[in-house]
N, C-alpha and C. Protein backbone atom coordinates (compact mmCIF):
# COMPACT_ATOMS: atom_id res chain seq x y z
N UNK A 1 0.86 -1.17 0.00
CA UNK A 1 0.00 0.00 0.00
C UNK A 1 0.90 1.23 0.00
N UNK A 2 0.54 2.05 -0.72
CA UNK A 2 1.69 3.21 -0.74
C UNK A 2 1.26 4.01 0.41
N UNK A 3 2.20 5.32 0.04
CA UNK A 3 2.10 6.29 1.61
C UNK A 3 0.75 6.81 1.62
N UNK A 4 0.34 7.55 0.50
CA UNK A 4 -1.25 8.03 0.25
C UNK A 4 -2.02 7.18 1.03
N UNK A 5 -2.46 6.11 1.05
CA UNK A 5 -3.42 5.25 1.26
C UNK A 5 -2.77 4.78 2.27
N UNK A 6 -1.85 5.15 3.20
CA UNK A 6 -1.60 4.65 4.27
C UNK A 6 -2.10 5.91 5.39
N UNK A 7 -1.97 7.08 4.86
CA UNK A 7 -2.64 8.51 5.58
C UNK A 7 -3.93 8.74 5.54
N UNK A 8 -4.84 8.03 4.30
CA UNK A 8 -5.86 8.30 4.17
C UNK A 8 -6.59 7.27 5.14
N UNK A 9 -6.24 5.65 5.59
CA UNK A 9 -6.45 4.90 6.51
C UNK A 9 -6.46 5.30 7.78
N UNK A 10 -5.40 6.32 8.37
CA UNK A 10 -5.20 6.81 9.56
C UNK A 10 -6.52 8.06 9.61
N UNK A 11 -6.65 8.91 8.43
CA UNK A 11 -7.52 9.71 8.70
C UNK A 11 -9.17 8.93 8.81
N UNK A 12 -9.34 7.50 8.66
CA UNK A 12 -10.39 7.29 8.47
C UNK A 12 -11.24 6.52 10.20
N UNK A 13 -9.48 6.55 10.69
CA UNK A 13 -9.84 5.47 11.86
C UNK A 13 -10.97 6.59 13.33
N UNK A 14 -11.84 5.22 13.27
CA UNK A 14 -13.32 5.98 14.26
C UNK A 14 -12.55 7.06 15.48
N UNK A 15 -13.46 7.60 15.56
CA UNK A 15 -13.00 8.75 16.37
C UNK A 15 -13.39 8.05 17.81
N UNK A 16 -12.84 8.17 18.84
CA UNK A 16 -12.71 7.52 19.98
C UNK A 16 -13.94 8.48 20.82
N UNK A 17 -14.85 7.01 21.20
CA UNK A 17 -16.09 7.39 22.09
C UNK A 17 -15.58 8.35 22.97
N UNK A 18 -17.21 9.48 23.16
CA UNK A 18 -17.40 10.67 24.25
C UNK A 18 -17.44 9.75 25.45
N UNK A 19 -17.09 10.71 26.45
CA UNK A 19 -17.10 10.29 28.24
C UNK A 19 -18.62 10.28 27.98
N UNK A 20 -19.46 9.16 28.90
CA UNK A 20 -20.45 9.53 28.90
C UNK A 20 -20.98 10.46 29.96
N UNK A 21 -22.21 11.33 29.70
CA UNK A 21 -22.97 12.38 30.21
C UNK A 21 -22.80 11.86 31.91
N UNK A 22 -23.05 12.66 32.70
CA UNK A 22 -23.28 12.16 34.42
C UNK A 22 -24.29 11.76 34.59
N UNK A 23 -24.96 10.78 35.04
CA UNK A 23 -26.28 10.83 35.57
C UNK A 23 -27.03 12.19 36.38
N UNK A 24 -27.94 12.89 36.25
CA UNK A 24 -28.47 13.69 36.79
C UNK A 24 -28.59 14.26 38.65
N UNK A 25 -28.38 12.58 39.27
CA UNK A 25 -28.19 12.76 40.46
C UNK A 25 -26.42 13.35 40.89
N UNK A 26 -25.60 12.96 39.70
CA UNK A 26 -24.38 13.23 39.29
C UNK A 26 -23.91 14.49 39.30
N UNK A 27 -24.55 15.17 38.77
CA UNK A 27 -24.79 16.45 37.96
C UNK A 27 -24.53 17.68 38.95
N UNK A 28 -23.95 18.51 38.88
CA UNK A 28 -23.17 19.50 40.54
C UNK A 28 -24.72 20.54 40.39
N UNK A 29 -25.13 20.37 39.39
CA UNK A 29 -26.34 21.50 38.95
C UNK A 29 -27.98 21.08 39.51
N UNK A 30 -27.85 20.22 39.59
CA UNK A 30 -29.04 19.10 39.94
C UNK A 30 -28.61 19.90 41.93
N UNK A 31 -28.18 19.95 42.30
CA UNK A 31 -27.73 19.95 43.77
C UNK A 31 -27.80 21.47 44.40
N UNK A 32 -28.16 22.55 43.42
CA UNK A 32 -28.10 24.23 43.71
C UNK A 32 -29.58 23.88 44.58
N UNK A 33 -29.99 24.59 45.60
CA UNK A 33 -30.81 25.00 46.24
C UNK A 33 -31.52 26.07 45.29
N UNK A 34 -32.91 26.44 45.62
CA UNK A 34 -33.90 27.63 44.99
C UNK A 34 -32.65 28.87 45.52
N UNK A 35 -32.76 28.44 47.16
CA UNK A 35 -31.73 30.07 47.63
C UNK A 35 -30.23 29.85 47.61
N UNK A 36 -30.12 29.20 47.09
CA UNK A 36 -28.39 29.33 46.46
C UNK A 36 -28.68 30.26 44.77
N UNK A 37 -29.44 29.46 44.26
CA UNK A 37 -29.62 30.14 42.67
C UNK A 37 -30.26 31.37 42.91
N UNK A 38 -31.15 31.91 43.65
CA UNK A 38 -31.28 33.05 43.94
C UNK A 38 -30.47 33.85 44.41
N UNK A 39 -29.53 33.49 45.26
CA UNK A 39 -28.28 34.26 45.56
C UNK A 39 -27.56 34.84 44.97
N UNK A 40 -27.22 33.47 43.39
CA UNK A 40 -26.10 33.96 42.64
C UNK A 40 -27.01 34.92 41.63
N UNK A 41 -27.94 34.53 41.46
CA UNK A 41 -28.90 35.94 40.76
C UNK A 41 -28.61 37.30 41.25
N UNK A 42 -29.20 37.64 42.83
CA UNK A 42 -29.04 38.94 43.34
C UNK A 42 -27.56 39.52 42.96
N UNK A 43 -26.66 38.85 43.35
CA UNK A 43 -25.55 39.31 43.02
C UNK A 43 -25.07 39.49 41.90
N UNK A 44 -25.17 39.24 40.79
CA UNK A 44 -24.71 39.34 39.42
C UNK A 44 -26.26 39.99 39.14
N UNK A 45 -27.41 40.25 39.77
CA UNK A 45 -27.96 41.19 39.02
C UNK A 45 -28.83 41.95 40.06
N UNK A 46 -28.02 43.31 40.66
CA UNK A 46 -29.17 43.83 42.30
C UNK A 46 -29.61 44.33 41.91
N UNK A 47 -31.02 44.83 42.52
CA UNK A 47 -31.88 45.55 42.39
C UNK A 47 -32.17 46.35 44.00
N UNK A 48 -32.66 47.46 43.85
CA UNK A 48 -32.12 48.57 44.79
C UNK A 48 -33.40 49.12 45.34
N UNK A 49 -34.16 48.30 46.37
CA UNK A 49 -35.36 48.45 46.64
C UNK A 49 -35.83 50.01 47.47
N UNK A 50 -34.70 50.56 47.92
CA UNK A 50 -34.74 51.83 48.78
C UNK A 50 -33.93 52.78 48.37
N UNK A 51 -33.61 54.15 48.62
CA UNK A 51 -32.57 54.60 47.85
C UNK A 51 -31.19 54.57 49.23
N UNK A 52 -31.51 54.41 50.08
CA UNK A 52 -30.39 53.71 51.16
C UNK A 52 -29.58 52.60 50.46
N UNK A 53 -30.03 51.73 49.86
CA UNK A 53 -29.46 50.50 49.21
C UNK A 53 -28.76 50.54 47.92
N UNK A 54 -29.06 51.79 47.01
CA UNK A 54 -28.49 52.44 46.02
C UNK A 54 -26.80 52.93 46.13
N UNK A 55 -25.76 52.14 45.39
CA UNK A 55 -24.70 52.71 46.10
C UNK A 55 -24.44 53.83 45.82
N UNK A 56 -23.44 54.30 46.35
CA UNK A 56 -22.90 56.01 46.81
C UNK A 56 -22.78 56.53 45.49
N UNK A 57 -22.69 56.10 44.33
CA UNK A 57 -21.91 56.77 43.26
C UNK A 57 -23.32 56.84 42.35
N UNK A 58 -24.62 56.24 42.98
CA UNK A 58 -25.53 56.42 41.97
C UNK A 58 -26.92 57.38 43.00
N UNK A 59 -26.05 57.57 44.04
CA UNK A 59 -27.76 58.02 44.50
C UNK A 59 -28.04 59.23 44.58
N UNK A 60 -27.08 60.42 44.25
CA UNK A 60 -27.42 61.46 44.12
C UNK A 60 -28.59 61.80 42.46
N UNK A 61 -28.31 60.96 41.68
CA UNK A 61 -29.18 60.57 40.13
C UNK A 61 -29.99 60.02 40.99
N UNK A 62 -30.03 59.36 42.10
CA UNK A 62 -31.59 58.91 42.42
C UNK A 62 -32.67 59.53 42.72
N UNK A 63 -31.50 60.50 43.35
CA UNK A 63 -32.56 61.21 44.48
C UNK A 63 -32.62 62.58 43.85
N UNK A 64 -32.23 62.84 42.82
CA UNK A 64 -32.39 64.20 42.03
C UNK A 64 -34.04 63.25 40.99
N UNK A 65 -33.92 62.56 40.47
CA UNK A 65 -34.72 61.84 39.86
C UNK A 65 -36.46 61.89 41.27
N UNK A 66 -36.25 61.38 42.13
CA UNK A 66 -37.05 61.65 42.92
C UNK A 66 -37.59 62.86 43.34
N UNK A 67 -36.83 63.90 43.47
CA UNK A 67 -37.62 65.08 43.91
C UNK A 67 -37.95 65.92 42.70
N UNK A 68 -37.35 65.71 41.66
CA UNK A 68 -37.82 66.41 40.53
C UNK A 68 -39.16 65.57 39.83
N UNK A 69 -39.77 64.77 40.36
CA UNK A 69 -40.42 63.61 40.53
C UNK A 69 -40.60 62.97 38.46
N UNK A 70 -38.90 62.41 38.31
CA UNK A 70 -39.56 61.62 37.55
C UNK A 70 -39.11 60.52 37.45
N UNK A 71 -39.61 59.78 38.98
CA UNK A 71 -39.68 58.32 39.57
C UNK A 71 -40.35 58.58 40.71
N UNK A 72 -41.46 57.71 41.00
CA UNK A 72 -41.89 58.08 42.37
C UNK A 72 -42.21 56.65 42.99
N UNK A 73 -41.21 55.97 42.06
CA UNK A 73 -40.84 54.52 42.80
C UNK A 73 -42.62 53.23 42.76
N UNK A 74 -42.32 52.23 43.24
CA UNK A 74 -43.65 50.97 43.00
C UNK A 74 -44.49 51.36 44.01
N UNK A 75 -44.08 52.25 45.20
CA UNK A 75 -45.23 52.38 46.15
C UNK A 75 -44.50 53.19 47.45
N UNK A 76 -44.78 52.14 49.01
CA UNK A 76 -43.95 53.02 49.80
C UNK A 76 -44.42 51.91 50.79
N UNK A 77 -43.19 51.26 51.92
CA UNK A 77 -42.93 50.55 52.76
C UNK A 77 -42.29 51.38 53.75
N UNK A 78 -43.34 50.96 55.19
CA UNK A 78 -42.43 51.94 56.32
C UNK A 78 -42.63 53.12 56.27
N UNK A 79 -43.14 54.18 55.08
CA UNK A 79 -43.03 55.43 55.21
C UNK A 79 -42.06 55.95 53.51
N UNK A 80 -41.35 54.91 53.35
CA UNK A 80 -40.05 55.29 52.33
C UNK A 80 -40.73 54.93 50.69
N UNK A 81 -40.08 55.30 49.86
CA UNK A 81 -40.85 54.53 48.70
C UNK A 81 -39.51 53.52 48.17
N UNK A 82 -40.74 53.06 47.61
CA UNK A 82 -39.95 51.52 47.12
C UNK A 82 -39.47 51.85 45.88
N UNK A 83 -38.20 51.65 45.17
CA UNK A 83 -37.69 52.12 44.32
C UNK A 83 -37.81 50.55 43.10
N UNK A 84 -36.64 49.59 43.64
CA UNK A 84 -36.52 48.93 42.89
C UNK A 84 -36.34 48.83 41.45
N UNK A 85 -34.50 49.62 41.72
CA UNK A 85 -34.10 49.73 40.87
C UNK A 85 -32.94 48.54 40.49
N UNK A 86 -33.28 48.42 39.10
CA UNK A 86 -31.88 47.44 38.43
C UNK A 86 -30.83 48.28 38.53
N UNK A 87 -29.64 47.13 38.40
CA UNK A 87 -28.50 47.87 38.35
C UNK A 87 -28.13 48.67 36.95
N UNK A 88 -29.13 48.06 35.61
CA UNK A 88 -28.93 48.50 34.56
C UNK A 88 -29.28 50.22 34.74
N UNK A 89 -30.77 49.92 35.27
CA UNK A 89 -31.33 51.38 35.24
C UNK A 89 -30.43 52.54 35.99
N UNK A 90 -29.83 51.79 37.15
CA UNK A 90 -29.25 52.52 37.86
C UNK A 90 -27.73 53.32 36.95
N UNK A 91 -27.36 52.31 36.59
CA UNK A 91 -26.10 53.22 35.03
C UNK A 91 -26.79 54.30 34.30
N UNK A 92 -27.79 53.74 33.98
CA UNK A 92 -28.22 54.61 32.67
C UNK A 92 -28.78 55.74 33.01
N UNK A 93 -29.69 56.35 34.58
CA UNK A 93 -29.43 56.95 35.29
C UNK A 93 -28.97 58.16 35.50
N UNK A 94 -27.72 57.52 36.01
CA UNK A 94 -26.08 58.37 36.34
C UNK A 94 -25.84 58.90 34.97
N UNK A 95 -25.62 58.30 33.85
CA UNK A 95 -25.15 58.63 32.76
C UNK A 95 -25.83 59.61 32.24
N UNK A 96 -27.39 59.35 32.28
CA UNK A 96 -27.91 60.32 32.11
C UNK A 96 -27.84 61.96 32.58
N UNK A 97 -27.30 61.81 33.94
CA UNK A 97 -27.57 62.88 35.14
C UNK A 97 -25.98 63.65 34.73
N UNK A 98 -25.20 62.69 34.63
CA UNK A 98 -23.92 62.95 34.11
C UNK A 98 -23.87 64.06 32.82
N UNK A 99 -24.84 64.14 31.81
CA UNK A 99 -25.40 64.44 30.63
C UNK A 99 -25.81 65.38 30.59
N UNK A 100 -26.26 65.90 32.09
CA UNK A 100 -27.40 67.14 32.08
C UNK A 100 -28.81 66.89 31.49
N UNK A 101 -28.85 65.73 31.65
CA UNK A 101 -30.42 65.63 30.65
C UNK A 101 -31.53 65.74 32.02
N UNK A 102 -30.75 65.53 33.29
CA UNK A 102 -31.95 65.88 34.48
C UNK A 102 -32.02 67.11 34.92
N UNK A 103 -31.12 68.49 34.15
CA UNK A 103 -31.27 69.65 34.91
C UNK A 103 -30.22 69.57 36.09
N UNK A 104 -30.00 70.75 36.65
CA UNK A 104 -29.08 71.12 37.93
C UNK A 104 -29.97 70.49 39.13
């Protein structure tokens, strides 16, 4: 058999079986708790139910947004209003306020 057909044999040989899958009880994902997966939610995505909870670098845009009233938040707990803000909104916000698009 020449060299050709000795490379083309090697390229033909079966590709060596996948590991198989874990069983599900296996599975590290199968094992998260509701409040573990909720955890890693809050954190990779907060939301800012008070403007106390709003960090330092966004709450002056909060609270200019509030008294110029254009947010007057989902309601009011305790006395305070409920904001419940994303962290997205909370950028866009600042950026905004940053912009002058909220006035002095």
């Amino acid at each position: 058999m020449g060299e050709f057909a000795n490379t083309v044999n090697k390229q033909l040989e079966p590709v060596p079986t996948p590991t198989p899958t874990p069983k599900p009880e296996e599975d590290y994902l199968t094992a998260m708790t509701k409040d573990e997966f909720n955890a890693i939610l809050d954190a990779r995505f907060p939301v800012y139910k008070f403007i106390e909870n709003v960090p330092e670098w966004g709450r002056d845009s909060v609270q200019k947004c509030l008294d110029k009233g254009f947010m007057v938040g989902t309601g009011t707990e305790n006395g305070k209003a409920v904001l419940n803000i994303s962290a997205d909104l909370l950028r866009t916000m600042v950026l905004n306020d940053r912009a002058g698009i909220y006035g002095k």
